[in-house]
C-alpha atoms as a PDB file:
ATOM      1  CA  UNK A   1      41.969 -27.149  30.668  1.00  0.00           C
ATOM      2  CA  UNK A   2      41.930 -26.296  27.017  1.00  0.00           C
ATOM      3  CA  UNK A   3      40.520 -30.360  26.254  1.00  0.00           C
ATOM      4  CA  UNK A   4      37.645 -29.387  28.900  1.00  0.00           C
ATOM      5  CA  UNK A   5      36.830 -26.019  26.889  1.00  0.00           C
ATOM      6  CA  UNK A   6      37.063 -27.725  23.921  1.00  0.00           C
ATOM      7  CA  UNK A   7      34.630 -30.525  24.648  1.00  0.00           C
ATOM      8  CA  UNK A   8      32.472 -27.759  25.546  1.00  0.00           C
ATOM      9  CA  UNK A   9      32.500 -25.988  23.047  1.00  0.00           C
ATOM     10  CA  UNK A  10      31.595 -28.850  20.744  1.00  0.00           C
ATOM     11  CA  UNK A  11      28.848 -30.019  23.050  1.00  0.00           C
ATOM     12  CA  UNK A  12      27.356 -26.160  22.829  1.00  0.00           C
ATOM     13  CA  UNK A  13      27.601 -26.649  19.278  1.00  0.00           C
ATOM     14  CA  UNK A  14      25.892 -29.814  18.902  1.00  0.00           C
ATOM     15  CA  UNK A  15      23.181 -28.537  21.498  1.00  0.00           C
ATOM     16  CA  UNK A  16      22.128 -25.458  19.515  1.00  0.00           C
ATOM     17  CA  UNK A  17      22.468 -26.880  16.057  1.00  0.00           C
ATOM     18  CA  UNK A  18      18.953 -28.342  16.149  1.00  0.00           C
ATOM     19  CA  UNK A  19      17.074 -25.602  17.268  1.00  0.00           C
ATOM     20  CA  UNK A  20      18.555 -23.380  14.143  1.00  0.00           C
ATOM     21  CA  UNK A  21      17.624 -26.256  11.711  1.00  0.00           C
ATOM     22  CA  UNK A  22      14.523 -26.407  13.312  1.00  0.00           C
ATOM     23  CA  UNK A  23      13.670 -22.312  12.087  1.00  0.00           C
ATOM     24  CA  UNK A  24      11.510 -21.500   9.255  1.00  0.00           C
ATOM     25  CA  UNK A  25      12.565 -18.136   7.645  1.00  0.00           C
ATOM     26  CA  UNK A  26       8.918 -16.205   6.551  1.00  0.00           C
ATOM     27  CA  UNK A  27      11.512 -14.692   4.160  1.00  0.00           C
ATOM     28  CA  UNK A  28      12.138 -18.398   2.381  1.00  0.00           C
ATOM     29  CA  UNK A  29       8.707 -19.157   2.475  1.00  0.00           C
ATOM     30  CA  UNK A  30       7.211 -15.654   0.490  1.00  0.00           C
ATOM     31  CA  UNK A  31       9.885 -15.968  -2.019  1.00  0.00           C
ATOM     32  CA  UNK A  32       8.386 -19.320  -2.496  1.00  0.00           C
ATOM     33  CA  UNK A  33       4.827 -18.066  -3.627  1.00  0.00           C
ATOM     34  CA  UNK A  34       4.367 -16.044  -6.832  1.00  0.00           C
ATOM     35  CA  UNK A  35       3.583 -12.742  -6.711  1.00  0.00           C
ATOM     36  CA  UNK A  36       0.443 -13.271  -8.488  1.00  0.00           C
ATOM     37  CA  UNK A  37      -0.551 -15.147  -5.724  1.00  0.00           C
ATOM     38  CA  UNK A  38      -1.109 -11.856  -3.309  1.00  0.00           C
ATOM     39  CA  UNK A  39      -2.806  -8.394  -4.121  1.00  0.00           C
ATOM     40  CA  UNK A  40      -0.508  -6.018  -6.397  1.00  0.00           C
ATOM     41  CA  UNK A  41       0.334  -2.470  -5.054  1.00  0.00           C
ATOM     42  CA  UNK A  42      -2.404   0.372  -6.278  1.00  0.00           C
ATOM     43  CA  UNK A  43      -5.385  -2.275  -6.187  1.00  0.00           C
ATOM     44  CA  UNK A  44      -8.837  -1.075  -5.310  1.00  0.00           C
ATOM     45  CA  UNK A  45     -10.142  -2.311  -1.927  1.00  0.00           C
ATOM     46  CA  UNK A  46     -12.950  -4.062  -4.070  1.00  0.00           C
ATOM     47  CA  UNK A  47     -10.590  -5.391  -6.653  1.00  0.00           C
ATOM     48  CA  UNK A  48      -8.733  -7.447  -3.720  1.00  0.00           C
ATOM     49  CA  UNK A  49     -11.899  -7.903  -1.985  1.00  0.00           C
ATOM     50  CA  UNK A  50     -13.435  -9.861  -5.745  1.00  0.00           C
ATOM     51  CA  UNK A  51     -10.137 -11.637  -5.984  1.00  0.00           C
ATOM     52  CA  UNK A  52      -9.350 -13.248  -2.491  1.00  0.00           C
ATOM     53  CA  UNK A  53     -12.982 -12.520  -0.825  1.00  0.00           C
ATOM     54  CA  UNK A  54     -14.109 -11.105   2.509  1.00  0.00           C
ATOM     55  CA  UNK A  55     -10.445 -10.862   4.808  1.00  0.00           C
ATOM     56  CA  UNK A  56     -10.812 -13.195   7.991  1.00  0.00           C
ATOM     57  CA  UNK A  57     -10.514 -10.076  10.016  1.00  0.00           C
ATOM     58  CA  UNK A  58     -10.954  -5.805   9.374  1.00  0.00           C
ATOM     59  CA  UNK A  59      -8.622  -4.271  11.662  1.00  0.00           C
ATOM     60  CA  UNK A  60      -9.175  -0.838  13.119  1.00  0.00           C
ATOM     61  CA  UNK A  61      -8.161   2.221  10.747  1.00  0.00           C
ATOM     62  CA  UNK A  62      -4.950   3.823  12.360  1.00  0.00           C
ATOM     63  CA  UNK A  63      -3.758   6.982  11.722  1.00  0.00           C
ATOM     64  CA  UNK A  64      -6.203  10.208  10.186  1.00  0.00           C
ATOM     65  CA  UNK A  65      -5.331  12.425  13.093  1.00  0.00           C
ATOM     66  CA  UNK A  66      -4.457  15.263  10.571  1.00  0.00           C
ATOM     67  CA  UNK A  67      -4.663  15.539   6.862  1.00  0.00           C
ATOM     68  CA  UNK A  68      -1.368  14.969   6.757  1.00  0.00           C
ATOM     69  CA  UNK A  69      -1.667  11.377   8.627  1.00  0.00           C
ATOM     70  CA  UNK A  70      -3.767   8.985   6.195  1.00  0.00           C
ATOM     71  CA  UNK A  71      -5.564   6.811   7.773  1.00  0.00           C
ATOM     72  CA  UNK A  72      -4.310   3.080   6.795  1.00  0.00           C
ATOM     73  CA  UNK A  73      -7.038   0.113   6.843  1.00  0.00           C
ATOM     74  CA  UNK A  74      -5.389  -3.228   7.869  1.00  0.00           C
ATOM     75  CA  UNK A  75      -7.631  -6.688   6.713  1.00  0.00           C
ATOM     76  CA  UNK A  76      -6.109  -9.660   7.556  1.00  0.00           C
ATOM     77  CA  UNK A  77      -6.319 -12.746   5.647  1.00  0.00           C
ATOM     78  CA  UNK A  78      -4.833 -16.466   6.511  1.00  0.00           C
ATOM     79  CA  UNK A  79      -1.724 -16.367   4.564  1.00  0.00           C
ATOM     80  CA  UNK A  80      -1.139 -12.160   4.447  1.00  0.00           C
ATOM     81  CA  UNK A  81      -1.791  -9.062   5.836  1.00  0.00           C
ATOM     82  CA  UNK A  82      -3.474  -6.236   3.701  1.00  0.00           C
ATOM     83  CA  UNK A  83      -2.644  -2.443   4.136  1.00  0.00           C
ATOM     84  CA  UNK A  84      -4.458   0.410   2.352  1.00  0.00           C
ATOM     85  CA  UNK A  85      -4.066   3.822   2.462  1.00  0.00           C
ATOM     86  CA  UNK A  86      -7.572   5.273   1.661  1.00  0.00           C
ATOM     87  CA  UNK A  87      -9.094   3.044  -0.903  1.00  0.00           C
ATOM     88  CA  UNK A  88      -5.906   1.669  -2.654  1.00  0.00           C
ATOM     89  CA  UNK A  89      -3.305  -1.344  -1.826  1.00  0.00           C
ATOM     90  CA  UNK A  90       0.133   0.110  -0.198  1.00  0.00           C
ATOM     91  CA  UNK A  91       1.429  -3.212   1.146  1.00  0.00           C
ATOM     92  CA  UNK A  92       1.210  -6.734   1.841  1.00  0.00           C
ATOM     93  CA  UNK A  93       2.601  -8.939   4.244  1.00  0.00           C
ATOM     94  CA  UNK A  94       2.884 -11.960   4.927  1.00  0.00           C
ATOM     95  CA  UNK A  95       1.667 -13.809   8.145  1.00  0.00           C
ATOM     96  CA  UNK A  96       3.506 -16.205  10.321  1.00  0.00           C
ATOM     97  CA  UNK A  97       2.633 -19.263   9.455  1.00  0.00           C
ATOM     98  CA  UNK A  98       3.345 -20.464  12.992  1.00  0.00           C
ATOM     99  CA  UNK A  99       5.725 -20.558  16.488  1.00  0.00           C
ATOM    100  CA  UNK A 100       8.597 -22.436  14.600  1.00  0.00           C
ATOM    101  CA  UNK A 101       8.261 -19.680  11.950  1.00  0.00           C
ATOM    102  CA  UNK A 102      10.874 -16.579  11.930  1.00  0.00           C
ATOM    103  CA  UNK A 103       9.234 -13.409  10.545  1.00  0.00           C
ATOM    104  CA  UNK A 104       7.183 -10.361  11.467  1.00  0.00           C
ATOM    105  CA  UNK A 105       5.024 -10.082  14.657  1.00  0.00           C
ATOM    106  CA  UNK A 106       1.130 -10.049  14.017  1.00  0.00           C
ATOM    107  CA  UNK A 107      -0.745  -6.879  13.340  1.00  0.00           C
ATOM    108  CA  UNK A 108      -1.475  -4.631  16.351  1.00  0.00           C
ATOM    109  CA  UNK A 109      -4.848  -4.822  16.686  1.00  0.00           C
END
């Protein structure tokens, strides 16, 4: 009995260890790129708009139900997502790069 669990064991192991070599970590791959490579926090919307060009994709504005609420403008651009809050950068993240890829889902859009 213990053999049998054993064997299994092993075969479970040997089963699964391809899929988890097979995973890309979105983490691995940002680190990879310098940071001059995507827009800096406090940017104007044109400034990132001169430097990378028109986004793929403007997103709806979210948020701006109060004055309280800012409302956040999402473009989207191959390799990174874009988030302002009024005019100026607040964030950027990266974008899957595909399936295999571990990281964030896409923007709701």
């Amino acid at each position: 009995m213990k053999q049998t669990i054993h064997a299994l064991t092993l075969i479970a192991a040997f089963v699964a260890a391809p899929a988890a070599m097979a995973d890309t970590l979105l983490v691995d791959r940002a680190q990879e790129k310098p940071a001059e490579a995507l827009p800096a926090r406090g940017q104007t919307m044109q400034q990132v708009e001169a430097r990378f060009g028109a986004p793929q994709e403007r997103l709806q504005p979210r948020g701006g139900q109060k004055q309280q609420w800012p409302t956040i403008n999402r473009w989207v651009y191959p390799a990174f997502t874009v988030y302002f809050e009024k005019q100026r950068v607040i964030d950027v993240v990266a974008n899957q790069a595909g399936p295999q890829e571990v990281g964030p889902k896409p923007p709701i859009r």
